[in-house]
Protein backbone atom coordinates (compact mmCIF):
# COMPACT_ATOMS: atom_id res chain seq x y z
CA UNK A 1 -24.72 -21.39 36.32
CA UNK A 2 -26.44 -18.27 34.44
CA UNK A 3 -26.10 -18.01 30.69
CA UNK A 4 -22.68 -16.38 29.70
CA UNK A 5 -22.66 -13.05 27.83
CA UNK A 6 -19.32 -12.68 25.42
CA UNK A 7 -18.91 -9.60 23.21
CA UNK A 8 -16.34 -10.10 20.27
CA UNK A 9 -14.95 -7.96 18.10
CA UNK A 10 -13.39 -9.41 14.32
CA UNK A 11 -12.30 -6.97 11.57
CA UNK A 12 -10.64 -8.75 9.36
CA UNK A 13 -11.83 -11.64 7.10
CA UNK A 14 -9.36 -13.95 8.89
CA UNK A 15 -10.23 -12.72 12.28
CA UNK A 16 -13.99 -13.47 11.09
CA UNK A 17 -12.92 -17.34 10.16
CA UNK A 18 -10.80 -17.51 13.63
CA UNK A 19 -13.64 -16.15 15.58
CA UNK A 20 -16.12 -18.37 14.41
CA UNK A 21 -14.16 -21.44 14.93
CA UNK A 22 -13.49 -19.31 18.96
CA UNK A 23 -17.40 -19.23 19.49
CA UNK A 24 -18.19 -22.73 17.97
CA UNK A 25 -15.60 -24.64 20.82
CA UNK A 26 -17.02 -21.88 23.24
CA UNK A 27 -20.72 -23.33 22.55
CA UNK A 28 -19.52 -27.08 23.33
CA UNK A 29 -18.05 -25.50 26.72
CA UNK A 30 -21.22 -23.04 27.32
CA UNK A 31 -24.02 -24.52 25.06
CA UNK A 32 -26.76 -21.31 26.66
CA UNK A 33 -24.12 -18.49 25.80
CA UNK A 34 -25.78 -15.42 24.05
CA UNK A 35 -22.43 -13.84 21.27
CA UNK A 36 -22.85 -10.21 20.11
CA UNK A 37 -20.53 -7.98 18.38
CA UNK A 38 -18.97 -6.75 15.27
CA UNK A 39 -17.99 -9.79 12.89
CA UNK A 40 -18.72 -11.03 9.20
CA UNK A 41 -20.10 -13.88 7.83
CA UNK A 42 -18.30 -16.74 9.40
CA UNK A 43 -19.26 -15.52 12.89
CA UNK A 44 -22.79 -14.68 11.75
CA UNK A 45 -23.06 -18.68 11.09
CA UNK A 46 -22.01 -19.48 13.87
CA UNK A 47 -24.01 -18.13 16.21
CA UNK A 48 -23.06 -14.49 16.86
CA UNK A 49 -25.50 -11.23 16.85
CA UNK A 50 -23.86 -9.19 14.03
CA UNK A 51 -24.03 -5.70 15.17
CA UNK A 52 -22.14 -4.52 11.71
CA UNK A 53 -20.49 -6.74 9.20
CA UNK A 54 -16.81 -4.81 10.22
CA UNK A 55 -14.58 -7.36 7.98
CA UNK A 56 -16.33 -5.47 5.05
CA UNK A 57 -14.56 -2.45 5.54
CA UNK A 58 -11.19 -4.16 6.04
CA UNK A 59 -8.26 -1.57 4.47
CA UNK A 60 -4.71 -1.64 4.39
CA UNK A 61 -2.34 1.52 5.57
CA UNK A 62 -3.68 4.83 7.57
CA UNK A 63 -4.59 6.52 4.49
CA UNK A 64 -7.24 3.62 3.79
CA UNK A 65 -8.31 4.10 7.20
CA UNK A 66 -8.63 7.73 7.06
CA UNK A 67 -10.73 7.40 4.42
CA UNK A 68 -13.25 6.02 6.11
CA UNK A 69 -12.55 7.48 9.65
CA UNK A 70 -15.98 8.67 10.42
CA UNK A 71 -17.73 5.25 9.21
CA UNK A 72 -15.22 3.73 11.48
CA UNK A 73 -15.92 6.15 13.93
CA UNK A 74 -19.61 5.04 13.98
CA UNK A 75 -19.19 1.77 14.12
CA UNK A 76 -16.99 2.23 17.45
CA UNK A 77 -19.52 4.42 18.96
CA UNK A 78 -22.37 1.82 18.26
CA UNK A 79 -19.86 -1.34 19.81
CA UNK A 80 -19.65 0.53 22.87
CA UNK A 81 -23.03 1.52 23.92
CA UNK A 82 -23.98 -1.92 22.79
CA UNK A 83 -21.28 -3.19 24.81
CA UNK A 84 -22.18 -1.37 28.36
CA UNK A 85 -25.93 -2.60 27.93
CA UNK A 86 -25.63 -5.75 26.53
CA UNK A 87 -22.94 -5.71 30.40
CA UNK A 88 -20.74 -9.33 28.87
CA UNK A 89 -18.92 -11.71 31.19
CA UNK A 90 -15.84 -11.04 28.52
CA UNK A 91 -14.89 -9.16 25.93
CA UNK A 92 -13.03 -11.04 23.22
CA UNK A 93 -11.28 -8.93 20.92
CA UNK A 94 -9.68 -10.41 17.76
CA UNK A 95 -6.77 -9.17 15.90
CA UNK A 96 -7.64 -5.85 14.34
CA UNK A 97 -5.45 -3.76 16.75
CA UNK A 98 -6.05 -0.03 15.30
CA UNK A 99 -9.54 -0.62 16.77
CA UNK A 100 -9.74 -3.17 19.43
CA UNK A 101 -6.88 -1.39 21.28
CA UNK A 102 -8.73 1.58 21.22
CA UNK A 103 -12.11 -0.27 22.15
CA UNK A 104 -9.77 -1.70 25.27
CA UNK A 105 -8.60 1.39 26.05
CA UNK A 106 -12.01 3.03 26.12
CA UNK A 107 -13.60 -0.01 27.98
CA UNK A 108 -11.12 0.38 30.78
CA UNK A 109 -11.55 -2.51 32.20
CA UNK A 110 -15.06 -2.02 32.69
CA UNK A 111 -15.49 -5.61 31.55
CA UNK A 112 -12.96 -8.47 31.75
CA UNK A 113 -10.84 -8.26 28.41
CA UNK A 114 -9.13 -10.98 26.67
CA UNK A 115 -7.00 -10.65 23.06
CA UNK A 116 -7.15 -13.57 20.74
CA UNK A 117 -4.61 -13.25 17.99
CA UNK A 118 -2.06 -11.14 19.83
CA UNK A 119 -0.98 -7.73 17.89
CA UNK A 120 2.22 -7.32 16.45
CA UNK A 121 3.98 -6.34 19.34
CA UNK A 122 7.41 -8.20 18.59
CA UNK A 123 7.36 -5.76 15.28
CA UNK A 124 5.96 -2.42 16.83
CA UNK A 125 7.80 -1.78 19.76
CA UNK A 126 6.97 -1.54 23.68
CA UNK A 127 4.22 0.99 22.84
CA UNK A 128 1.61 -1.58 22.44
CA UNK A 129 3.47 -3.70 24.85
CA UNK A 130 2.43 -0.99 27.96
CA UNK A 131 -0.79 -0.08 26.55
CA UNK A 132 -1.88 -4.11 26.52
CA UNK A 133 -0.54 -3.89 30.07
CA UNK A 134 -2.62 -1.44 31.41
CA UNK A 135 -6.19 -2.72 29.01
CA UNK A 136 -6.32 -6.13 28.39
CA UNK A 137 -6.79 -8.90 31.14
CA UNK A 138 -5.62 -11.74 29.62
CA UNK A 139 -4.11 -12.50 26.14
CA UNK A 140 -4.39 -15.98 24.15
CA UNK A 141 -1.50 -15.94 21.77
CA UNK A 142 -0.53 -18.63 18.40
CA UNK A 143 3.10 -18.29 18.67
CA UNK A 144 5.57 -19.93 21.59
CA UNK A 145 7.98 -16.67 21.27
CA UNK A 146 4.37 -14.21 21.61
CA UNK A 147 4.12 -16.27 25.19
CA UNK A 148 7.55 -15.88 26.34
CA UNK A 149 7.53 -11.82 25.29
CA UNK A 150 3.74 -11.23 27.31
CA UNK A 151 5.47 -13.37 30.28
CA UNK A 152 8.60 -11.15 30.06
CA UNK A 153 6.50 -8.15 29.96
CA UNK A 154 4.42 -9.54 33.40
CA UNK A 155 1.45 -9.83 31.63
CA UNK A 156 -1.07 -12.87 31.62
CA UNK A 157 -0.99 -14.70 28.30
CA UNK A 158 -1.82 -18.63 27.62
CA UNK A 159 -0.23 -20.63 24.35
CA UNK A 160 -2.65 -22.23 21.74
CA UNK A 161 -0.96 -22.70 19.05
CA UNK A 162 -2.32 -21.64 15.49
CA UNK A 163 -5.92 -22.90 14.55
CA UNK A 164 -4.83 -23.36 11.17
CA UNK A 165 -2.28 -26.53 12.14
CA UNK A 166 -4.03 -29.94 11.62
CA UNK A 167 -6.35 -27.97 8.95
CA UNK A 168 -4.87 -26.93 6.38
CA UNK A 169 -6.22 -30.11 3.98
CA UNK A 170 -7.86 -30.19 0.35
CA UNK A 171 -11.02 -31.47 -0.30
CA UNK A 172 -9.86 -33.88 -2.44
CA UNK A 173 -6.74 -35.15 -4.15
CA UNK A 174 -4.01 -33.16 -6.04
CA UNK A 175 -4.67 -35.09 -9.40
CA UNK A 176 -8.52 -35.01 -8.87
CA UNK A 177 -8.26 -31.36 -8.72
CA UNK A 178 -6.25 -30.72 -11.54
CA UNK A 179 -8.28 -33.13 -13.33
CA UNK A 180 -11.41 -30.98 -13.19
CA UNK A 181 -9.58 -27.68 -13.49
CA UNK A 182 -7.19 -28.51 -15.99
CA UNK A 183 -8.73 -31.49 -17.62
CA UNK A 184 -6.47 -33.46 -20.16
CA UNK A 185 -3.87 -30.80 -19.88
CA UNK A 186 -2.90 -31.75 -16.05
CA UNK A 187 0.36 -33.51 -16.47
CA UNK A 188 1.65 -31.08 -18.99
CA UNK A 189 1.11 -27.98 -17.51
CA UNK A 190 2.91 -26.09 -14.25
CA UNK A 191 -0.31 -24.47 -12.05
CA UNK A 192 0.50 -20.79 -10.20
CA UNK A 193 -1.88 -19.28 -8.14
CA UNK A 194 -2.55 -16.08 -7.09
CA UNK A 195 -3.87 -14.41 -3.90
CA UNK A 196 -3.60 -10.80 -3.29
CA UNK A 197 -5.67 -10.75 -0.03
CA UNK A 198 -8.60 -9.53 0.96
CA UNK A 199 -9.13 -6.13 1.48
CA UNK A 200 -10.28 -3.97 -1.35
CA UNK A 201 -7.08 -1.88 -1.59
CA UNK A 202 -4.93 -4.79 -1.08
CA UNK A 203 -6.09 -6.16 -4.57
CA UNK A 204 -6.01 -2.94 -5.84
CA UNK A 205 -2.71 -2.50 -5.60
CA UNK A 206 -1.27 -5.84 -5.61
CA UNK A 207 -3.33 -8.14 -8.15
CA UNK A 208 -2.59 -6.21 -10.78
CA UNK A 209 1.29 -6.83 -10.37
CA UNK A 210 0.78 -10.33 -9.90
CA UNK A 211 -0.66 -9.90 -13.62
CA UNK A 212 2.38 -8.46 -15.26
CA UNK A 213 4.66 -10.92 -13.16
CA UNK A 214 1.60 -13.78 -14.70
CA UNK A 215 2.17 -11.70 -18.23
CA UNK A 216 5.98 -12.38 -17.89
CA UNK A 217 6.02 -16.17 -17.04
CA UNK A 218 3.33 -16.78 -19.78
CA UNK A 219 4.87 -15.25 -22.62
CA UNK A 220 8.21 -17.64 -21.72
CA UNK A 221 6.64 -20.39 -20.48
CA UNK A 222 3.73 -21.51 -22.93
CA UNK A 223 2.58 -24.51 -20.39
CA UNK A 224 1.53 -22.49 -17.58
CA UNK A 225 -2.04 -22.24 -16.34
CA UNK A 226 -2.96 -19.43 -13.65
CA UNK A 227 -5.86 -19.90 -10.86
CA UNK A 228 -6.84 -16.77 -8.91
CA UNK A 229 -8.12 -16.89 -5.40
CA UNK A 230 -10.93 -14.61 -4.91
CA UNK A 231 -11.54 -13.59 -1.45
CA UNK A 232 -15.53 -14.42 -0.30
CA UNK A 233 -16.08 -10.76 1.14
CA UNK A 234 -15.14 -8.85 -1.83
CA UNK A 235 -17.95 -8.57 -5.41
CA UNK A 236 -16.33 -10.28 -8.47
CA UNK A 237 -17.06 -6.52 -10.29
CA UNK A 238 -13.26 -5.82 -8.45
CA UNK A 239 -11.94 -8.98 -10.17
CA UNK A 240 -12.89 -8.56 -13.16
CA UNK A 241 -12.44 -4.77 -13.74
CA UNK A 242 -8.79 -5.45 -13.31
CA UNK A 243 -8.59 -7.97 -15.14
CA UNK A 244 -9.89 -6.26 -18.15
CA UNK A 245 -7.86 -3.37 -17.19
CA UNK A 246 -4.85 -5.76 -17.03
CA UNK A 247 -5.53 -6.70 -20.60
CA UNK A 248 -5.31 -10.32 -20.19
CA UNK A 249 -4.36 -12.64 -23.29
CA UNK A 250 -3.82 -16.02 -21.78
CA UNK A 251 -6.68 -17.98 -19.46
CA UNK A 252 -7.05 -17.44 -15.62
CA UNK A 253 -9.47 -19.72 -12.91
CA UNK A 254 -11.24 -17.54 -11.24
CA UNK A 255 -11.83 -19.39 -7.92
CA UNK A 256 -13.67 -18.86 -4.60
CA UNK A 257 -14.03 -21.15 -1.40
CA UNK A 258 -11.22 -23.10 -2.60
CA UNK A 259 -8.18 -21.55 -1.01
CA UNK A 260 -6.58 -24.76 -0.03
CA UNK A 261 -7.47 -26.66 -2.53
CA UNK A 262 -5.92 -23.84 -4.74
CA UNK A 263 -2.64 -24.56 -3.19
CA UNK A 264 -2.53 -27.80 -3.04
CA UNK A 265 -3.58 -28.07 -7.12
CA UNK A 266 -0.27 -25.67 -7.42
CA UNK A 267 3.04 -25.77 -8.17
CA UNK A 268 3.98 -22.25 -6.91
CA UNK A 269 2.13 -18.89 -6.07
CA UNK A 270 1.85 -15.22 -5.28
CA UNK A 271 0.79 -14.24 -1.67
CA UNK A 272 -0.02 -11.09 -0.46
CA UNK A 273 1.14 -10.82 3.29
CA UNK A 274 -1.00 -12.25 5.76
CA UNK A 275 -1.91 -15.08 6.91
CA UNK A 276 -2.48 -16.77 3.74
CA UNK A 277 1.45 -17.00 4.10
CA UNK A 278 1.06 -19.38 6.75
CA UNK A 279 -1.77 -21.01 4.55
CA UNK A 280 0.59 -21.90 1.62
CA UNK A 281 3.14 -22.71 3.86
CA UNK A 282 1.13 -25.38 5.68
CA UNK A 283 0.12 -26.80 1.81
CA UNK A 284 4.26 -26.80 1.33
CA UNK A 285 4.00 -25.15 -1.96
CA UNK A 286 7.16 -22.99 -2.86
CA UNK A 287 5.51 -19.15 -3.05
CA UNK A 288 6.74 -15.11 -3.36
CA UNK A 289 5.80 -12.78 -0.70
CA UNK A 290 3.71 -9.46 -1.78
CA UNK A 291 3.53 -6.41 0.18
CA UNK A 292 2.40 -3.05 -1.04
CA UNK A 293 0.36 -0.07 0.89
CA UNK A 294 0.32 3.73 0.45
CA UNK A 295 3.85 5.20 0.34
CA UNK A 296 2.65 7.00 3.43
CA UNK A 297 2.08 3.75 5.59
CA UNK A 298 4.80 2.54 4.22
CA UNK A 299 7.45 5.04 5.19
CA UNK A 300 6.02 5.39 8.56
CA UNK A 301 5.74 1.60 9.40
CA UNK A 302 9.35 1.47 7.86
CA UNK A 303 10.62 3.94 10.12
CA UNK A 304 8.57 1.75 13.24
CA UNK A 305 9.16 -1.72 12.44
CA UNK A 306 11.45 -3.43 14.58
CA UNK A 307 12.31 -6.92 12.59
CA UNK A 308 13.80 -7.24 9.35
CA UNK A 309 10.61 -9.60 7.82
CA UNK A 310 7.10 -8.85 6.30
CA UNK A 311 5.84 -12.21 6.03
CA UNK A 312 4.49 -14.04 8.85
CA UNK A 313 5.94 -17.27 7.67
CA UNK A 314 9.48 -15.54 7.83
CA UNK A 315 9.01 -13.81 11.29
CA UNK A 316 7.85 -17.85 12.93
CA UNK A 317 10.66 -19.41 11.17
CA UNK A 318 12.84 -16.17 12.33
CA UNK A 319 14.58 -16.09 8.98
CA UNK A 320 13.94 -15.56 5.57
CA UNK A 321 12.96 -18.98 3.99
CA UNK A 322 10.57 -17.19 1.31
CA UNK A 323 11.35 -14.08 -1.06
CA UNK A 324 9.65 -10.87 -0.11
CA UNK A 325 8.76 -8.10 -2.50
CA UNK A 326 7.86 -4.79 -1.19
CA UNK A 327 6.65 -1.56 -2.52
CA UNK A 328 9.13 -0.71 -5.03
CA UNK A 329 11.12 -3.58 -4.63
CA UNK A 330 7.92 -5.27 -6.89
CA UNK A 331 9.80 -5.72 -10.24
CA UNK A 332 8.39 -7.71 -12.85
CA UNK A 333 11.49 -9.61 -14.39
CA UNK A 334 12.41 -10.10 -11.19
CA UNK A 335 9.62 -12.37 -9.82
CA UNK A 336 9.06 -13.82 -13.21
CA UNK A 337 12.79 -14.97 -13.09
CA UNK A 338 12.59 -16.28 -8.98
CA UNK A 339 9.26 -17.98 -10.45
CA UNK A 340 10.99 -19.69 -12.81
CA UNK A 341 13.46 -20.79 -10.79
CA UNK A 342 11.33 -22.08 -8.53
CA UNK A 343 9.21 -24.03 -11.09
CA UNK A 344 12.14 -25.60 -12.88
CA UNK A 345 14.49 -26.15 -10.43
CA UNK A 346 13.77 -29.22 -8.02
CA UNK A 347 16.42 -28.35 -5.57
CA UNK A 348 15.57 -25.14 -4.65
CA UNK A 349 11.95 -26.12 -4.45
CA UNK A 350 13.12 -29.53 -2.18
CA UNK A 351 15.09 -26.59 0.07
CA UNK A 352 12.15 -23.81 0.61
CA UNK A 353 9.76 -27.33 1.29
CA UNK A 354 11.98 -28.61 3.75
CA UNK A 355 12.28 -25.01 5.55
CA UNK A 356 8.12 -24.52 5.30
CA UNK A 357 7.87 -28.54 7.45
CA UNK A 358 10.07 -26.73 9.95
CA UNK A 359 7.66 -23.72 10.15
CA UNK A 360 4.45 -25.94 10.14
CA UNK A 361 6.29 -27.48 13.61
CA UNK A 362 6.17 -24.11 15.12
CA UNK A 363 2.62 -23.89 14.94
CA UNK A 364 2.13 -26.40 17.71
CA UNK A 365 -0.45 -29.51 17.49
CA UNK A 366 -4.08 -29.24 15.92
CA UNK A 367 -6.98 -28.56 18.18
CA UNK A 368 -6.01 -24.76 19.00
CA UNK A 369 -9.26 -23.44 18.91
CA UNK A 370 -10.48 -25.89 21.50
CA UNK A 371 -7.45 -24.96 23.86
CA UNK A 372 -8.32 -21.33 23.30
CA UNK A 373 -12.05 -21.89 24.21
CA UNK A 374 -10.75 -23.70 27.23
CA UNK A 375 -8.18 -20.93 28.05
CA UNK A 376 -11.56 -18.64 28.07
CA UNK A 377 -13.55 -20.88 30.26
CA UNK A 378 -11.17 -20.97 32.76
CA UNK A 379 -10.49 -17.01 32.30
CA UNK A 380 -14.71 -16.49 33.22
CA UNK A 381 -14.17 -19.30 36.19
CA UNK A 382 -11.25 -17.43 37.64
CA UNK A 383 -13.55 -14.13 37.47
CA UNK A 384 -15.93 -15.63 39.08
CA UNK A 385 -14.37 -16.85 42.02
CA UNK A 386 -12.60 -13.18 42.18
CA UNK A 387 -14.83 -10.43 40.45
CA UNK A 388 -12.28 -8.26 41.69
CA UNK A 389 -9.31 -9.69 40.21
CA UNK A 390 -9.88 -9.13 36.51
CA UNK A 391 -6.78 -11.21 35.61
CA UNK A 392 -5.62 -14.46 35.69
């Protein structure tokens, strides 16, 4: 059998850690395969031909993106002439839908497409819904109710389940963690962490409300430490100019490569949405939802939005189980207080646990990247024996 060709395209940082977990179950399946395409780090290691580092430029909101609408421009140009000479077996497009349903649409069909990490359809309408129809051959989706919408819709979609289940484990021990953060003070103090994602403007805008919420809890709770997750593809200059900005008076870790441990050396946090939702939720550690973007995204995704949640942990559980905070619904006293609650109050905590077990279910058994490289194998066999076809 000749060497497969697969193009992919990643522009996120978690569609960078998904896809290089994709390509290194695709290797076991096609050890000669040659990977191009646009990717970051994570990818890069593991085996792909970087065209640009695209997670790098991550934003948040179309004014973000408009920003840098000719740089993204570029970067589209060069993924399709690379595409029609580098001629792929499949093109694997990851999350990222401004783009990669764009790229689809442009491709035509040229090249067998498949979409791993479905868009947002079930909160953006039947737009996407007809224009996934008519570009994308196959779809590989985490969520059962994603399957049962594409299968509704007539188009060809195969259940994995979420990469993240069975993974989601610290490197070591709750008390050996705290130990070497927290040293002798790790039975007397409560931990809170903070992530406020991982695009530039994301921590722009949301970090430094975590810190007045931090600012709040501190000044009434003199036993509180803070660790702050730092996301890999962003320069610790960002960090720290808000912090100083922020006018800090009490101590804050400053952490990186240590998301889960982060969690599971917590008592509560702050997440930005995302998928680090689905992160803490897997860890079981009661957390507030962020969500802020330009007032202009805002109003128009407000007006296009379809389901009542933000947070991908609320939308799989299909009702709110953790407290969202949006825009200008971010008041200070307000998460302090639900922070406090949630620190001192064992019930409540023992109730938002018990509802995070029930989402962790939903994300099906571990192994999902291995089912999704299968899914792929058997989309390339199926083209084979019908060139024609295109779908399966």
């Amino acid at each position: 059998m000749p060497s497969k060709k697969i193009f992919l395209i990643a522009g996120e940082a978690s569609g960078d850690f998904h896809g290089a977990h994709l390509v290194t179950a695709l290797k076991k399946i096609f050890p000669s395969a040659q990977f191009r395409g646009l990717g970051g780090a994570q990818m890069k290691e593991a085996g792909v031909e970087i065209l640009y580092d695209l997670p790098k430029e991550a934003v948040l909101g179309l004014g973000d993106v408009l920003k840098k609408y000719f740089l993204f421009q570029k970067i589209f140009n060069l993924a399709f002439r690379d595409v029609q000479k580098f001629a792929p077996d499949a093109i694997i497009l990851i999350d990222y839908p401004g783009f990669n349903l764009r790229f689809a649409k442009k491709i035509k069909l040229k090249f067998p497409v498949l979409y791993y990490i479905s868009p947002q359809v079930w909160a953006w309408g039947k737009n996407r819904l007809e224009s996934i129809k008519r570009t994308v051959s196959h779809m590989i989706v985490f969520f059962d109710f994603e399957e049962a919408l594409y299968k509704k819709e007539g188009i060809p979609v195969t259940w994995v389940g979420h990469p993240l289940a069975g993974h989601v484990k610290p490197s070591r021990s709750r008390n050996e963690l705290r130990n070497t953060w927290l040293g002798t003070k790790n039975s007397e103090v409560k931990a809170i962490a903070l992530f406020p994602g991982s695009r530039k403007t994301e921590v722009e805008r949301i970090l430094p409300e975590m810190l007045e919420v931090s600012k709040r809890i501190s000044a009434s709770r003199g036993t509180t430490v803070f660790f702050l997750g730092e996301s890999n593809t962003l320069p610790e200059s960002l960090y720290s100019k808000i912090l100083t900005q922020a006018n800090i008076s009490f101590e804050i870790k400053r952490l990186r490569n240590s998301v889960y441990d982060i969690f599971f050396a917590s008592d509560f946090a702050m997440v930005s949405s995302g998928t680090a939702t689905l992160e803490a939720a897997l860890t079981s550690i009661p957390f507030v939802i962020f969500y802020k973007t330009a007032w202009s995204t805002f109003f128009l995704g407000r007006r296009l939005i379809q389901i009542p949640y933000i947070g991908l942990v609320n939308v799989v559980a299909q009702r709110k189980i953790v407290p969202e905070f949006i825009q200008q619904e971010i008041k200070t006293e307000t998460i302090a207080h639900e922070a406090k609650y949630l620190l001192d109050h064992q019930d409540l905590r023992e109730r938002m646990i018990l509802a995070l077990k029930e989402v962790e279910q939903k994300l099906g058994p571990s192994g999902a990247e291995t089912r999704a490289a299968e899914a792929v194998a058997h989309f390339l066999e199926a083209c084979h024996s019908d060139p024609v076809g295109g779908r399966i």
